[in-house]
C-alpha atoms as a PDB file:
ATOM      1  CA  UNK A   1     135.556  47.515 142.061  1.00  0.00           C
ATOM      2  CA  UNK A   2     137.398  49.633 144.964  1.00  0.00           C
ATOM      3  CA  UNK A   3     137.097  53.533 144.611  1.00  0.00           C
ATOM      4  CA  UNK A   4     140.962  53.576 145.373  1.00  0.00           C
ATOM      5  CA  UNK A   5     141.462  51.245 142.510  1.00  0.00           C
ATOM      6  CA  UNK A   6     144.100  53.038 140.063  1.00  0.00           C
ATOM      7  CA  UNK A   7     142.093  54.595 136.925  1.00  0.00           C
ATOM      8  CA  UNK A   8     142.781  55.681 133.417  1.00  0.00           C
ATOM      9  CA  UNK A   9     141.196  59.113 133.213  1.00  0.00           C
ATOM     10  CA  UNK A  10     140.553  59.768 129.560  1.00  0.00           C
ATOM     11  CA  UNK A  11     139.629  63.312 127.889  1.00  0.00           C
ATOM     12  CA  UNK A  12     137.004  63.121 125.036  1.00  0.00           C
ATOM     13  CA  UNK A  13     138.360  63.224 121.471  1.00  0.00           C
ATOM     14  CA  UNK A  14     136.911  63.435 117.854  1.00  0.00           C
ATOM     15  CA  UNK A  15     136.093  59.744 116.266  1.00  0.00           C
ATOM     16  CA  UNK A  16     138.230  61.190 113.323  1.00  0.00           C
ATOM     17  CA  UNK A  17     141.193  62.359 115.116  1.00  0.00           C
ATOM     18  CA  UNK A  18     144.308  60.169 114.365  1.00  0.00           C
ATOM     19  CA  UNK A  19     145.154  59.945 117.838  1.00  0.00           C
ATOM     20  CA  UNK A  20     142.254  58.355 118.718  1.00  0.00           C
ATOM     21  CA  UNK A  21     143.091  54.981 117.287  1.00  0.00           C
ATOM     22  CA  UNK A  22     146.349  54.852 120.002  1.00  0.00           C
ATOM     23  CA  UNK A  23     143.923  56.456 123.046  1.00  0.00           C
ATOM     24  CA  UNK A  24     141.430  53.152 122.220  1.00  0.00           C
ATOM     25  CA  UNK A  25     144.269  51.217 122.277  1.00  0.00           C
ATOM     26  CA  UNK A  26     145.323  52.313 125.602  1.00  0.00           C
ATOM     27  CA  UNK A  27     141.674  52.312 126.889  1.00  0.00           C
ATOM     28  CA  UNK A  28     141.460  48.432 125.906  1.00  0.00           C
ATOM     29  CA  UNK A  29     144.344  47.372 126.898  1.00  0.00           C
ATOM     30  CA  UNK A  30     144.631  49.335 130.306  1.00  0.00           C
ATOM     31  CA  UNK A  31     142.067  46.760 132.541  1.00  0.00           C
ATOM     32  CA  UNK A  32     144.415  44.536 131.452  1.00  0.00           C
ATOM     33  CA  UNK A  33     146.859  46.625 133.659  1.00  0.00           C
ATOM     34  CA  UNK A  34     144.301  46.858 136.422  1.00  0.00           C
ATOM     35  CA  UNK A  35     143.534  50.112 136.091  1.00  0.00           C
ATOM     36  CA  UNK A  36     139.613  51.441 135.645  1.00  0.00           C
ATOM     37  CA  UNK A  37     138.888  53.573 132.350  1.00  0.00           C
ATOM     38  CA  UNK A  38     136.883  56.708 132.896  1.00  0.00           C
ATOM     39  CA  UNK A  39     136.064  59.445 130.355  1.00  0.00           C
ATOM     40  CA  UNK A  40     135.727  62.912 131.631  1.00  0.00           C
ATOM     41  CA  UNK A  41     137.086  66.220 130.416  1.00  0.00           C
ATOM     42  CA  UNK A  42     139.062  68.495 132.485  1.00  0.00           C
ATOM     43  CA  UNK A  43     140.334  72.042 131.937  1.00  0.00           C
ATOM     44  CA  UNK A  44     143.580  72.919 132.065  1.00  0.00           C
ATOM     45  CA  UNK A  45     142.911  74.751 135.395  1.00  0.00           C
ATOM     46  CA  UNK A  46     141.572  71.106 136.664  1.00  0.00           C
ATOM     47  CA  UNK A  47     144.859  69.268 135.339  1.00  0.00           C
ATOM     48  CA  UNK A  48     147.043  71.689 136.965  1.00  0.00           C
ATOM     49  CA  UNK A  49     144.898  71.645 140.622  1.00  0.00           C
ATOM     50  CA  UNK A  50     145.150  67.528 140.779  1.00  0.00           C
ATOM     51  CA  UNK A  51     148.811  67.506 139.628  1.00  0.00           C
ATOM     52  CA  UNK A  52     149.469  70.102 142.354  1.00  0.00           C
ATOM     53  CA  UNK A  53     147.277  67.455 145.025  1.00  0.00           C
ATOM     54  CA  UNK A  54     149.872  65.064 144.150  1.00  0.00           C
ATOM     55  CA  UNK A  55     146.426  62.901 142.476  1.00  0.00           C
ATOM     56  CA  UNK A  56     148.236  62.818 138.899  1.00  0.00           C
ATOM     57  CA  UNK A  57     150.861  59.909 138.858  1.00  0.00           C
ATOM     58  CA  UNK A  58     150.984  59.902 134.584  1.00  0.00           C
ATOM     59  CA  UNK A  59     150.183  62.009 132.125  1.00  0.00           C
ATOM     60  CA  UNK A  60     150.337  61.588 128.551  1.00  0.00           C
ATOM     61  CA  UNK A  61     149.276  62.222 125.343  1.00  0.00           C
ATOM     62  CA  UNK A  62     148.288  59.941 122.072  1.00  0.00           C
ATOM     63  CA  UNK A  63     149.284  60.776 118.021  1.00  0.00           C
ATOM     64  CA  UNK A  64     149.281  58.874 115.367  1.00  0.00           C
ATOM     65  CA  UNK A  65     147.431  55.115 115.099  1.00  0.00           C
ATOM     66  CA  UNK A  66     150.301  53.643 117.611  1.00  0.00           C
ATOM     67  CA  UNK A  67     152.207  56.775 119.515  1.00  0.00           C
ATOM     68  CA  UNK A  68     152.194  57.331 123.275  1.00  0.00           C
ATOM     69  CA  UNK A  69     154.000  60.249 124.834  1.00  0.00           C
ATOM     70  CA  UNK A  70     154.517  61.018 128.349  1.00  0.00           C
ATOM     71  CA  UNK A  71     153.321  64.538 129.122  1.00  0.00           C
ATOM     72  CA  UNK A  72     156.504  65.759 131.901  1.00  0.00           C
ATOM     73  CA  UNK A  73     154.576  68.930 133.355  1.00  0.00           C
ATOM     74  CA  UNK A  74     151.371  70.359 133.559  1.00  0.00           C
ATOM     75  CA  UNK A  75     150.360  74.074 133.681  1.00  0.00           C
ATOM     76  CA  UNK A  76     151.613  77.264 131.944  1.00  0.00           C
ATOM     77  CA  UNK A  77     154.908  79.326 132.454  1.00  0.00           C
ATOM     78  CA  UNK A  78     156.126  79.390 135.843  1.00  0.00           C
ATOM     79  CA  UNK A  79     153.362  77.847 137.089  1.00  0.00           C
ATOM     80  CA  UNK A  80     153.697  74.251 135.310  1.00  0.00           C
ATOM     81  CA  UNK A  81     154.728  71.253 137.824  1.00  0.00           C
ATOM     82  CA  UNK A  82     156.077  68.321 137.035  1.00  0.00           C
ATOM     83  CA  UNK A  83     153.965  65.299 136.473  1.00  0.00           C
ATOM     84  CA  UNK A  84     155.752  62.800 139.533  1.00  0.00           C
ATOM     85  CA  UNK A  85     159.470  62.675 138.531  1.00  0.00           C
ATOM     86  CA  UNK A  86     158.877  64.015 135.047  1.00  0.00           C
ATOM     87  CA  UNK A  87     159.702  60.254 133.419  1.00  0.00           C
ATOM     88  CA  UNK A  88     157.486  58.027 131.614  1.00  0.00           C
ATOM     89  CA  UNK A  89     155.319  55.881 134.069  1.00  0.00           C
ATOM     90  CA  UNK A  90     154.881  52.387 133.930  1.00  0.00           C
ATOM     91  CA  UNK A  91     151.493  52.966 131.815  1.00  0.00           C
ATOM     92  CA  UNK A  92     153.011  54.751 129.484  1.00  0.00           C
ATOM     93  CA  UNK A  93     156.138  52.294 129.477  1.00  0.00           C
ATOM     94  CA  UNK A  94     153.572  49.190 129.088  1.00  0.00           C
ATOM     95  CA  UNK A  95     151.593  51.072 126.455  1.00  0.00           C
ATOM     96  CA  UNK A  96     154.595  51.868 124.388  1.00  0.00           C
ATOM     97  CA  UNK A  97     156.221  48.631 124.744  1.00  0.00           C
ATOM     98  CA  UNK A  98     153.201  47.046 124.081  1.00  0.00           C
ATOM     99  CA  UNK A  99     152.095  48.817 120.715  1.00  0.00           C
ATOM    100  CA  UNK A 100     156.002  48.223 119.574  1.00  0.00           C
ATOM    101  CA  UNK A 101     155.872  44.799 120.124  1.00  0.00           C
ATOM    102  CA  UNK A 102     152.552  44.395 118.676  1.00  0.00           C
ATOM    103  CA  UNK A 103     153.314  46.171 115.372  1.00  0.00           C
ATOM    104  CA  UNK A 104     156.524  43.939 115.070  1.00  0.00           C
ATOM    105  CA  UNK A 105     155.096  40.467 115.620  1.00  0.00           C
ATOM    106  CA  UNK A 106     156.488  39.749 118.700  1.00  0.00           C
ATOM    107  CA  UNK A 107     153.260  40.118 120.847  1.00  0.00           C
ATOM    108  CA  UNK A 108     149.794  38.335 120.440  1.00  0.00           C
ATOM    109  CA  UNK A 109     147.099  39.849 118.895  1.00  0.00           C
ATOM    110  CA  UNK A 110     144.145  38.579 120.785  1.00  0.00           C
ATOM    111  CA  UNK A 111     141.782  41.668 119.284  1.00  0.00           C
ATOM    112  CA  UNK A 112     142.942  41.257 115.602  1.00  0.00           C
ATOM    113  CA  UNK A 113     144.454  44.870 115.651  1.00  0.00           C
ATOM    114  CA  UNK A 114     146.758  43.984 113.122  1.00  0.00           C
ATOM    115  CA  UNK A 115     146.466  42.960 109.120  1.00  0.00           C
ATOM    116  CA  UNK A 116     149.081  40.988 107.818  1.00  0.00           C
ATOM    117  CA  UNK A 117     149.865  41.942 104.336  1.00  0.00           C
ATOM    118  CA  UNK A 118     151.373  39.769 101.860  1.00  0.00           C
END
C-alpha cells in the first residue's frame, strides 16, 4: 500500500465500552472506503499539533452500538482549531449514512451485523 494512502487513525478503547461496537464498525467498513486502519493513541497535545499541520482532515468520535459524531475542533480554550471546515467529512458522512441504512434494511448486510427479530 502507498504511505500517502488516506488512513483511519484509531485511539485504543476498552472491549466493554459501548462505543466500541460503532468504532469496529467504522474500522471494518473503512478499507472499504480506501482508507488504511491504524491503532495508535495520541495525547491531546499530539491531536492539537497535527490538526495545527493541517494532517487532520476528520475527526470524530463513536457512542452507542451505531453513533458517529464529527468532532468540529480540537484543543482547549482559545487554543482549539477547527478540524478542516468544522463539518462532517465524507467518512463520517459514509459512516453515518451507512449504519442508518443498515439498521433500517435498506443496505446489505454482508457481515451479518444485524438480527432480525420476529
Amino acid at each position: 500500500m502507498d504511505d500517502a494512502q488516506e488512513h483511519l487513525m484509531l485511539t485504543p478503547v476498552a472491549s466493554d465500552d459501548v462505543s466500541a461496537l460503532a468504532r469496529a464498525s467504522v474500522a471494518a467498513l473503512a478499507p472499504r472506503w480506501g482508507l488504511r486502519v491504524r491503532e495508535r493513541h495520541l495525547s491531546m497535545t499530539q491531536w492539537h499539533r497535527l490538526n495545527l499541520q493541517g494532517r487532520v482532515s476528520e475527526a470524530f468520535v463513536c457512542g452507542g452500538p451505531a453513533l458517529v459524531q464529527q468532532v468540529a475542533r480540537i484543543g482547549q480554550g482559545h487554543r482549539s482549531r477547527p478540524v478542516r471546515s468544522g463539518q462532517p467529512g465524507p467518512t463520517v458522512i459514509a459512516a453515518r449514512r451507512h449504519l442508518f441504512r443498515l439498521q433500517q434494511g435498506q443496505a446489505a448486510d454482508p457481515d451479518r451485523w444485524m438480527l432480525l427479530l420476529r
